[in-house]
N, C-alpha and C. Protein backbone atom coordinates (compact mmCIF):
# COMPACT_ATOMS: atom_id res chain seq x y z
N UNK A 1 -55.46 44.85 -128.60
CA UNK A 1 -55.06 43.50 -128.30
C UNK A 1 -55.61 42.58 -129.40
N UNK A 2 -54.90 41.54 -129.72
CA UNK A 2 -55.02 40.52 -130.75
C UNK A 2 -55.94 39.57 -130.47
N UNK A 3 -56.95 39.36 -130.84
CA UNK A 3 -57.72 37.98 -130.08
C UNK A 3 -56.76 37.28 -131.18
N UNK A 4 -57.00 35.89 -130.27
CA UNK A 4 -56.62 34.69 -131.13
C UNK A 4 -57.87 33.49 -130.99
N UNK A 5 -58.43 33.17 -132.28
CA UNK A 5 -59.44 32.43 -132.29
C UNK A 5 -58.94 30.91 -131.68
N UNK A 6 -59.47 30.18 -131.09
CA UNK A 6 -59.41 28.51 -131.04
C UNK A 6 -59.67 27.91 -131.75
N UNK A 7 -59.15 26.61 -132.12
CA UNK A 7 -59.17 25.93 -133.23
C UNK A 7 -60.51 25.07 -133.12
N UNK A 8 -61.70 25.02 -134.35
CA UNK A 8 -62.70 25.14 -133.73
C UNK A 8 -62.77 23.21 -133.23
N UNK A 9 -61.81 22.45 -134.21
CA UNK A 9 -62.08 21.13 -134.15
C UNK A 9 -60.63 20.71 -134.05
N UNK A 10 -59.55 19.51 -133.31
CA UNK A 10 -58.64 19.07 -133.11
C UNK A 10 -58.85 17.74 -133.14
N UNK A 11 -57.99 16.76 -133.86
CA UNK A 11 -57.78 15.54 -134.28
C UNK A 11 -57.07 15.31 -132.86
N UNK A 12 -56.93 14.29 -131.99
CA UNK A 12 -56.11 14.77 -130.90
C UNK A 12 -55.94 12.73 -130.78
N UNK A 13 -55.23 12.07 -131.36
CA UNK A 13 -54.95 10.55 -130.56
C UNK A 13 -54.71 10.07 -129.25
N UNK A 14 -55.01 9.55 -128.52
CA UNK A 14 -55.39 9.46 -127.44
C UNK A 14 -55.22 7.31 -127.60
N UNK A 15 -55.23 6.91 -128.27
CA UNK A 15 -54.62 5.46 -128.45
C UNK A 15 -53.28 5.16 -127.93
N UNK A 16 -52.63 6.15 -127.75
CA UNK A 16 -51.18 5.61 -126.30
C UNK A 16 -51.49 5.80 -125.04
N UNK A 17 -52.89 6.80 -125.14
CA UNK A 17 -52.70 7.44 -123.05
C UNK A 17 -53.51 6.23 -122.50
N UNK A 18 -52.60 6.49 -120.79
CA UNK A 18 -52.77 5.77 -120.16
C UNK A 18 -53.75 6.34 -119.12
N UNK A 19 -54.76 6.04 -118.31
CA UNK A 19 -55.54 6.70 -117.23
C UNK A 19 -54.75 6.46 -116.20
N UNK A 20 -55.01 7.31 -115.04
CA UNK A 20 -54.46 7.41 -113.77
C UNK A 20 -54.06 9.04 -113.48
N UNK A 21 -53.31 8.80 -112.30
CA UNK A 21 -52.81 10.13 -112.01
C UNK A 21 -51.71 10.37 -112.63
N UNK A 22 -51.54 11.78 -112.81
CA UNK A 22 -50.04 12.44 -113.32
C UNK A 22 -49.32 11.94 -112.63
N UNK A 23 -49.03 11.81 -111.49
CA UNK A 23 -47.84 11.78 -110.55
C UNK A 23 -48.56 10.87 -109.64
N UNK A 24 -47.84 9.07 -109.99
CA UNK A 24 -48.46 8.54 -108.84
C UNK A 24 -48.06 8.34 -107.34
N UNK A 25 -49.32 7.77 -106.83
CA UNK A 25 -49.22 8.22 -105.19
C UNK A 25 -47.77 7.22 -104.75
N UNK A 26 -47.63 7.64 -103.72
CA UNK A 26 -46.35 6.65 -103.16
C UNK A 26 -46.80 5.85 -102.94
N UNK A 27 -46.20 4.39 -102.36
CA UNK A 27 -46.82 3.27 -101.39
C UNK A 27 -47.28 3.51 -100.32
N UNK A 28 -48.31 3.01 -99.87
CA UNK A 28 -48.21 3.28 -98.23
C UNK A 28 -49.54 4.16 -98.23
N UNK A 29 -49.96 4.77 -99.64
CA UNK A 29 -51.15 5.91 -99.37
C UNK A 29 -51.82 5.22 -100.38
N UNK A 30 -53.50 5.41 -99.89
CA UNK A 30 -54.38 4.84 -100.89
C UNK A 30 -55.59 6.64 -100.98
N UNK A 31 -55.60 6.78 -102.02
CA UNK A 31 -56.75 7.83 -102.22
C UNK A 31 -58.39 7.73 -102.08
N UNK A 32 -58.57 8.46 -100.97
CA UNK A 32 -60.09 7.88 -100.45
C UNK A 32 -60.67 9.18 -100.73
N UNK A 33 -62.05 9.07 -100.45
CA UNK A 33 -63.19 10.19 -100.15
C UNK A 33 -63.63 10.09 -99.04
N UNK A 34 -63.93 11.35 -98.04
CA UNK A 34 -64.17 11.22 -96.93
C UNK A 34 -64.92 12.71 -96.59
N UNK A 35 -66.15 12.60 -96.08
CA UNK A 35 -66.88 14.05 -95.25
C UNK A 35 -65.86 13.97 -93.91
N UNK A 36 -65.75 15.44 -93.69
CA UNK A 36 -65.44 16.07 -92.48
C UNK A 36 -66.28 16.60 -92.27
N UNK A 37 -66.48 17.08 -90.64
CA UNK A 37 -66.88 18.40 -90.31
C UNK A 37 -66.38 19.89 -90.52
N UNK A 38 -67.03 20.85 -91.54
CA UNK A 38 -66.35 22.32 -91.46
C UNK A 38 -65.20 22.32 -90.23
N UNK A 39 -66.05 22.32 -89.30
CA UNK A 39 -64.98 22.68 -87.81
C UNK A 39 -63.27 22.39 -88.15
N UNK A 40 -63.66 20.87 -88.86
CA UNK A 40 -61.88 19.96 -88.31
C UNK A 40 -61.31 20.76 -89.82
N UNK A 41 -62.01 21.07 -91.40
CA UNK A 41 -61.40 21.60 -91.99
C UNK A 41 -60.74 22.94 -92.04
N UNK A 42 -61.74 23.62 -91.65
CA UNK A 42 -61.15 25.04 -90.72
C UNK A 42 -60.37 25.01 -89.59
N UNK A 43 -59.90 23.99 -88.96
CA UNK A 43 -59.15 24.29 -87.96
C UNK A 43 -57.58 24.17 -88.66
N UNK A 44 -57.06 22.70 -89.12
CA UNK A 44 -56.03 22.27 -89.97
C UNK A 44 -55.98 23.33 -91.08
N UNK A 45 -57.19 23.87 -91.78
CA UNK A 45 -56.23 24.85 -92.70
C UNK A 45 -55.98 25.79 -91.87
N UNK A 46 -56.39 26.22 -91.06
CA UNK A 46 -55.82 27.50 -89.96
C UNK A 46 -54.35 26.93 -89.73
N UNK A 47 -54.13 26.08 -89.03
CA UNK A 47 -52.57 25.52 -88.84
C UNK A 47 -52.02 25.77 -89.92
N UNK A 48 -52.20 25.56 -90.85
CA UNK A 48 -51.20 25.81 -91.88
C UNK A 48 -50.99 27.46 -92.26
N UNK A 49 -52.26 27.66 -92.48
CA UNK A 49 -52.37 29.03 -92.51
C UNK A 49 -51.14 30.07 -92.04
N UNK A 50 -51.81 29.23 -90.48
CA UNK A 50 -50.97 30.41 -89.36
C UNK A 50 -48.88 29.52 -89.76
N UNK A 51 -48.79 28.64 -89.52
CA UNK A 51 -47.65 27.69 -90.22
C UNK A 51 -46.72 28.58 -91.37
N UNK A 52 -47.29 29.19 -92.56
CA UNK A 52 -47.05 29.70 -93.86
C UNK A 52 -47.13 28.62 -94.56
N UNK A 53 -46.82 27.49 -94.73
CA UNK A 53 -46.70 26.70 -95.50
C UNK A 53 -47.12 25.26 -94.86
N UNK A 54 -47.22 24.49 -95.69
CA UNK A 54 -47.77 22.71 -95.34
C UNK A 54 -49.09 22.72 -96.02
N UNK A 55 -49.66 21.34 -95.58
CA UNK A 55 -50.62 20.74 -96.46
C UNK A 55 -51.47 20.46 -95.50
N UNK A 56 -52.65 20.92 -95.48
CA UNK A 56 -53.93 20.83 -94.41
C UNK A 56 -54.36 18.59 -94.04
N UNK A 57 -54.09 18.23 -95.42
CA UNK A 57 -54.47 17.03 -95.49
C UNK A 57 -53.30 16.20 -94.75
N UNK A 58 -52.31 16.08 -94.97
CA UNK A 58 -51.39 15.84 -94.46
C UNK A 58 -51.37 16.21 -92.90
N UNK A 59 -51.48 17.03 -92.51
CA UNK A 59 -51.96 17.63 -90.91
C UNK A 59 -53.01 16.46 -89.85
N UNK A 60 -54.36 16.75 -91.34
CA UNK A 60 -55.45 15.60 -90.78
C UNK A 60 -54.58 13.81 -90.75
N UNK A 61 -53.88 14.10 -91.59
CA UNK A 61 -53.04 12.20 -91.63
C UNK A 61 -52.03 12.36 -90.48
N UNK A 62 -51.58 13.35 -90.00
CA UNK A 62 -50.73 13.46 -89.09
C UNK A 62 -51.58 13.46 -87.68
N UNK A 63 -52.26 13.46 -87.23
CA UNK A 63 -53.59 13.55 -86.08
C UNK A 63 -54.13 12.27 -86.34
N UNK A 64 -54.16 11.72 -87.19
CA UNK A 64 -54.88 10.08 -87.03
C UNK A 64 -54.05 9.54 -86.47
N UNK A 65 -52.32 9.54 -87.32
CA UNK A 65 -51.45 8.38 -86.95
C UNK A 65 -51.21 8.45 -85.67
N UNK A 66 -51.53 9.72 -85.32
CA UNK A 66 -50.69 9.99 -83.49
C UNK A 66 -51.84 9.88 -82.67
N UNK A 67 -53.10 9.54 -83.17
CA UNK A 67 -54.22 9.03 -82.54
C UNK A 67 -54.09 7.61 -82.32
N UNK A 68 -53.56 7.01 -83.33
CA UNK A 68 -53.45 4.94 -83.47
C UNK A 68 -52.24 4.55 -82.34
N UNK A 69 -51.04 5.85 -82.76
CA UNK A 69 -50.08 4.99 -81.84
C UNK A 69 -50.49 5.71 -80.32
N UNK A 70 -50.77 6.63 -79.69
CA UNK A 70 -51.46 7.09 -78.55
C UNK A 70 -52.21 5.52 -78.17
N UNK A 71 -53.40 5.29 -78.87
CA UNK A 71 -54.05 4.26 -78.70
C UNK A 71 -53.08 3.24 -78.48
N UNK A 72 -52.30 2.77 -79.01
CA UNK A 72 -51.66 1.50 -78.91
C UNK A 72 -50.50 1.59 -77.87
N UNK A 73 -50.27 3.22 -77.54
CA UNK A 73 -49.60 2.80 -76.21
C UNK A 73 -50.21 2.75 -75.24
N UNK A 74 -51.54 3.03 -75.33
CA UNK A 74 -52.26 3.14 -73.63
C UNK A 74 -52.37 1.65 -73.32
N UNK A 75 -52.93 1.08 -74.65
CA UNK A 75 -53.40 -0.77 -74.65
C UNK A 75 -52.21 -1.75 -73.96
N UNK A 76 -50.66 -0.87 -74.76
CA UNK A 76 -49.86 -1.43 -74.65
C UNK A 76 -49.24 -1.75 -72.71
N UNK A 77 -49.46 -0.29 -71.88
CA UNK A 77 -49.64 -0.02 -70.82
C UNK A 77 -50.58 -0.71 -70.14
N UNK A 78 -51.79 -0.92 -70.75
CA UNK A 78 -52.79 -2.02 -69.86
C UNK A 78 -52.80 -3.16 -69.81
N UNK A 79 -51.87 -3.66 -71.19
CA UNK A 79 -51.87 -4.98 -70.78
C UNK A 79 -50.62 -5.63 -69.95
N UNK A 80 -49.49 -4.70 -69.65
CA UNK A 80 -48.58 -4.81 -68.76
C UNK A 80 -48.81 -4.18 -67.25
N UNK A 81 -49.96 -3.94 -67.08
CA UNK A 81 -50.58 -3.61 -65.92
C UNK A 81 -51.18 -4.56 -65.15
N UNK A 82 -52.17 -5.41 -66.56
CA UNK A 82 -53.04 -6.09 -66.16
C UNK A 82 -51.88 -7.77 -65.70
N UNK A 83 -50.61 -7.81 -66.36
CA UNK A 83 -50.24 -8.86 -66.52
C UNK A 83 -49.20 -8.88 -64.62
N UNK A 84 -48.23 -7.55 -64.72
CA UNK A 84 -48.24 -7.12 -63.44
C UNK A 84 -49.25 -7.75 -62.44
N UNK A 85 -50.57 -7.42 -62.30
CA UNK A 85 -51.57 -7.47 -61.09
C UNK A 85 -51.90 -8.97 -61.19
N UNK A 86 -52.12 -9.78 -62.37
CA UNK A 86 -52.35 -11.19 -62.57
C UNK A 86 -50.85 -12.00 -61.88
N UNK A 87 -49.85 -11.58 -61.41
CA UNK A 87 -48.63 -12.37 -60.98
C UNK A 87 -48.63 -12.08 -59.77
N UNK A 88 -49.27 -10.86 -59.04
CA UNK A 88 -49.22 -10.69 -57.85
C UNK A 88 -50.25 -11.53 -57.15
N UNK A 89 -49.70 -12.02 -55.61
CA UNK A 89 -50.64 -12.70 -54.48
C UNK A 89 -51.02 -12.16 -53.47
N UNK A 90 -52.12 -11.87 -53.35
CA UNK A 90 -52.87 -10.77 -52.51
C UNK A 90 -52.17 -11.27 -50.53
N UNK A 91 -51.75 -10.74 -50.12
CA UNK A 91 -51.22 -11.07 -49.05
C UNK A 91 -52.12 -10.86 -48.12
């Protein structure tokens, strides 16, 4: 087999690049850092795992959002409960 040496020094311009990501994010997503617990990362890559395909992170963003709107329908339910019982006259 042929080695091929590396070039030991490269002139390389870098006066057009721009920083950021290769491929930027869509709207709507901002790139954070965040600790999990092992547990919740091992569980979501298991879903996918067992799945064949998908994106573990995406999974965890999919379990928040259906955590917010869950939340906002129970609120939504209590306060048409509470507004219900506030119109009624105790007989």
């Amino acid at each position: 087999m042929k080695k091929i040496a590396a070039d030991p020094f490269r002139d390389i311009d870098f006066t057009g690049a721009k920083r950021g990501a290769v491929i930027p994010l869509g709207p709507g997503k901002t790139k954070i850092s965040i600790r999990l617990d092992n547990r919740v990362i091992d569980y979501f890559r298991g879903q996918v795992e067992r799945a064949g395909a998908g994106n573990y992170q995406t999974l965890i963003n999919d379990a928040l959002t259906a955590f917010i709107q869950q939340r906002s329908m129970i609120e939504a339910v209590r306060q048409v409960v509470r507004e219900e019982l506030a119109g009624k006259t105790p007989a």
